[in-house]
C-alpha atoms as a PDB file:
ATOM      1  CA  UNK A   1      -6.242  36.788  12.277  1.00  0.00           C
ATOM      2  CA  UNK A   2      -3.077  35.666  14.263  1.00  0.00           C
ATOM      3  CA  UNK A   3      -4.624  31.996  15.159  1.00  0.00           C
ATOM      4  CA  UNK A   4      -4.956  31.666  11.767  1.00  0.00           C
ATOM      5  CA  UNK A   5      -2.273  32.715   9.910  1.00  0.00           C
ATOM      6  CA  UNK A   6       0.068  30.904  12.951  1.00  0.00           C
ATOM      7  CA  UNK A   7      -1.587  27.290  12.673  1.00  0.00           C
ATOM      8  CA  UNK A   8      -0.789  26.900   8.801  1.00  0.00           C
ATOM      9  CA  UNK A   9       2.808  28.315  10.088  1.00  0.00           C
ATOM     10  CA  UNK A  10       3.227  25.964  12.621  1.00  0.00           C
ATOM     11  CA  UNK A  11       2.510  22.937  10.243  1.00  0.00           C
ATOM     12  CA  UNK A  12       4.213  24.210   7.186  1.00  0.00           C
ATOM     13  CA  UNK A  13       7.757  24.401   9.795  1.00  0.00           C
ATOM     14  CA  UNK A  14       7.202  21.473  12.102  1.00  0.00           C
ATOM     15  CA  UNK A  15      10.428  19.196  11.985  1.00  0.00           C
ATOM     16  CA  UNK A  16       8.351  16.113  12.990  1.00  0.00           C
ATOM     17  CA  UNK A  17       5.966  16.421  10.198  1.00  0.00           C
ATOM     18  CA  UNK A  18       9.101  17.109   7.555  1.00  0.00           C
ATOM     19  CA  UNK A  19      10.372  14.218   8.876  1.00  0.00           C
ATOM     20  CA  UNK A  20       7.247  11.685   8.595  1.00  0.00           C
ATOM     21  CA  UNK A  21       7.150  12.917   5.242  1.00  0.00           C
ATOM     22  CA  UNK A  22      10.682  12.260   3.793  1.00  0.00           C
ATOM     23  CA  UNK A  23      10.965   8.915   1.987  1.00  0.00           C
ATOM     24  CA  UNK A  24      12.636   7.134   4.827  1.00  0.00           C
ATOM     25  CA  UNK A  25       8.949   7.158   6.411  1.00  0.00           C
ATOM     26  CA  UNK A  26       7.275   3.758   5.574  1.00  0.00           C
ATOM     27  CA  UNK A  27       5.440   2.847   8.858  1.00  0.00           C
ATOM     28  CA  UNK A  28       1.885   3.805   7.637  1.00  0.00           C
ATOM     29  CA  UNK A  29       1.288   5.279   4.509  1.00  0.00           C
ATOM     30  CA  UNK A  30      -2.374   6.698   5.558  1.00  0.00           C
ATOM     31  CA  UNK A  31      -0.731   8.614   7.793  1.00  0.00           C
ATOM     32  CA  UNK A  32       1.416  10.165   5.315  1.00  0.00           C
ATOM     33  CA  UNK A  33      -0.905  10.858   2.903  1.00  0.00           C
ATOM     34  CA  UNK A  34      -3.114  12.804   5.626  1.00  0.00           C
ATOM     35  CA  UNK A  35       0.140  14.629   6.882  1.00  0.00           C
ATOM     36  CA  UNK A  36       0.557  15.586   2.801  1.00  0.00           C
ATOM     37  CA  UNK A  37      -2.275  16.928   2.646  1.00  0.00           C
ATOM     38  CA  UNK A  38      -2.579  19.398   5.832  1.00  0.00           C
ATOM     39  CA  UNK A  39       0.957  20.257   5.372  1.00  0.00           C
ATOM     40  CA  UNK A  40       0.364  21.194   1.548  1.00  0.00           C
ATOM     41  CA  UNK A  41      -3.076  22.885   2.242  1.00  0.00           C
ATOM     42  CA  UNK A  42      -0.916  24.731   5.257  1.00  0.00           C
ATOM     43  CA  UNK A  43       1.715  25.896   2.303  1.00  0.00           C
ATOM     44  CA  UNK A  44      -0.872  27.350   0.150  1.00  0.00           C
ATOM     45  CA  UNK A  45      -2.590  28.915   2.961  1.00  0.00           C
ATOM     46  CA  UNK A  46       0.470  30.591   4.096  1.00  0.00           C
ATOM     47  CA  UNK A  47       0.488  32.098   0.429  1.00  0.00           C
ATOM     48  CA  UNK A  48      -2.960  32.989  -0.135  1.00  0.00           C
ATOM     49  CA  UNK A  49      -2.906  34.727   3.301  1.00  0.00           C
ATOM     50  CA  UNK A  50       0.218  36.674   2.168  1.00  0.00           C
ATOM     51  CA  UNK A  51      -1.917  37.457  -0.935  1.00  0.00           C
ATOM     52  CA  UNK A  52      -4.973  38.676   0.908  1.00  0.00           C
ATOM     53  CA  UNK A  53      -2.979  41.004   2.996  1.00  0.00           C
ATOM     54  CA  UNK A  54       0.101  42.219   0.979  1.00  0.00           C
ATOM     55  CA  UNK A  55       1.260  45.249   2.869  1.00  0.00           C
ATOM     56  CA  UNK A  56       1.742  42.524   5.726  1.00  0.00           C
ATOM     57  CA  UNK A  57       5.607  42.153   5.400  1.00  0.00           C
ATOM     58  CA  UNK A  58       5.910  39.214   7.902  1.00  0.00           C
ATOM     59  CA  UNK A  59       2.986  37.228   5.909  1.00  0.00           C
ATOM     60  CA  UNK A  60       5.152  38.483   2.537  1.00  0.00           C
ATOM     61  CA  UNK A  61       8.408  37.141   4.078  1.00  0.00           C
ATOM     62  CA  UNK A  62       6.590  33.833   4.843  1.00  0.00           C
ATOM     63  CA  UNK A  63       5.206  33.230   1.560  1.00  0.00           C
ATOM     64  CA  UNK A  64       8.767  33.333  -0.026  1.00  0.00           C
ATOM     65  CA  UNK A  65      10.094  30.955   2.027  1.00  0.00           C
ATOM     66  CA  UNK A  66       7.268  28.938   1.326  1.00  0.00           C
ATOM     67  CA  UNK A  67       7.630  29.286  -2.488  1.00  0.00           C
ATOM     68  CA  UNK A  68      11.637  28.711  -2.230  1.00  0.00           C
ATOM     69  CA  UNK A  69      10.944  25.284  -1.082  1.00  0.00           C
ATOM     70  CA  UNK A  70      10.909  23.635  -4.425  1.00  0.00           C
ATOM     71  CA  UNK A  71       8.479  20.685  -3.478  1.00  0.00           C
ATOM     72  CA  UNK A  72       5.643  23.215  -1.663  1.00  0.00           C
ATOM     73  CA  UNK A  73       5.795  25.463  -4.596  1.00  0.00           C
ATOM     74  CA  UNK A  74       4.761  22.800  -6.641  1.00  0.00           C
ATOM     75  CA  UNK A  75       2.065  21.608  -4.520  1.00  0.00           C
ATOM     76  CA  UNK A  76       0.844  25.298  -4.264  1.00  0.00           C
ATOM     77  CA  UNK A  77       0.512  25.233  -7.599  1.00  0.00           C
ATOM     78  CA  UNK A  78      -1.229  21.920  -7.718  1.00  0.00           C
ATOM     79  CA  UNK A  79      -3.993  24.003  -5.406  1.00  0.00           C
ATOM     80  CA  UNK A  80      -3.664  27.171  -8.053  1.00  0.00           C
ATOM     81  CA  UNK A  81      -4.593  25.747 -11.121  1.00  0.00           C
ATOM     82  CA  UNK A  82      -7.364  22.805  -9.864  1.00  0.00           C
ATOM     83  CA  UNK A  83     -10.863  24.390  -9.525  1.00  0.00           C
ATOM     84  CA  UNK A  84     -11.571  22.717  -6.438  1.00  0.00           C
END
């Protein structure tokens, strides 16, 4: 289970990736858009993992910081209400 709760991890915190995606990033916008989506999918899996396994407190720690970032609770969310 540590391989896969780490991967989302090491997306979600990557500096590199935070900083393709701020708005000063304009070389390619395909790249962004794929970068949006594993780092939002990487988000929600760090808080569905915390959700599967709630006496985990490392996963539960993880999952607030995750929702404390105002922009990857909302794209959480996005994956929380769409039936996908």
């Amino acid at each position: 289970m540590g391989t896969r709760v780490n991967r989302p991890q090491s997306i979600f915190y990557d500096q590199a990736i935070r900083e393709k995606l701020s708005a000063d990033y304009k070389s390619n916008i395909y790249d962004v858009s794929i970068l949006m989506t594993e780092w939002s999918m990487a988000a929600a899996a760090i808080v569905a993992f915390s959700e599967l396994f709630p006496d985990n407190q490392n996963l539960s720690y993880r999952s607030e910081q995750v929702l404390a970032d105002d922009f990857a609770r909302e794209r959480v969310n996005v994956y929380r209400t769409n039936k996908l």
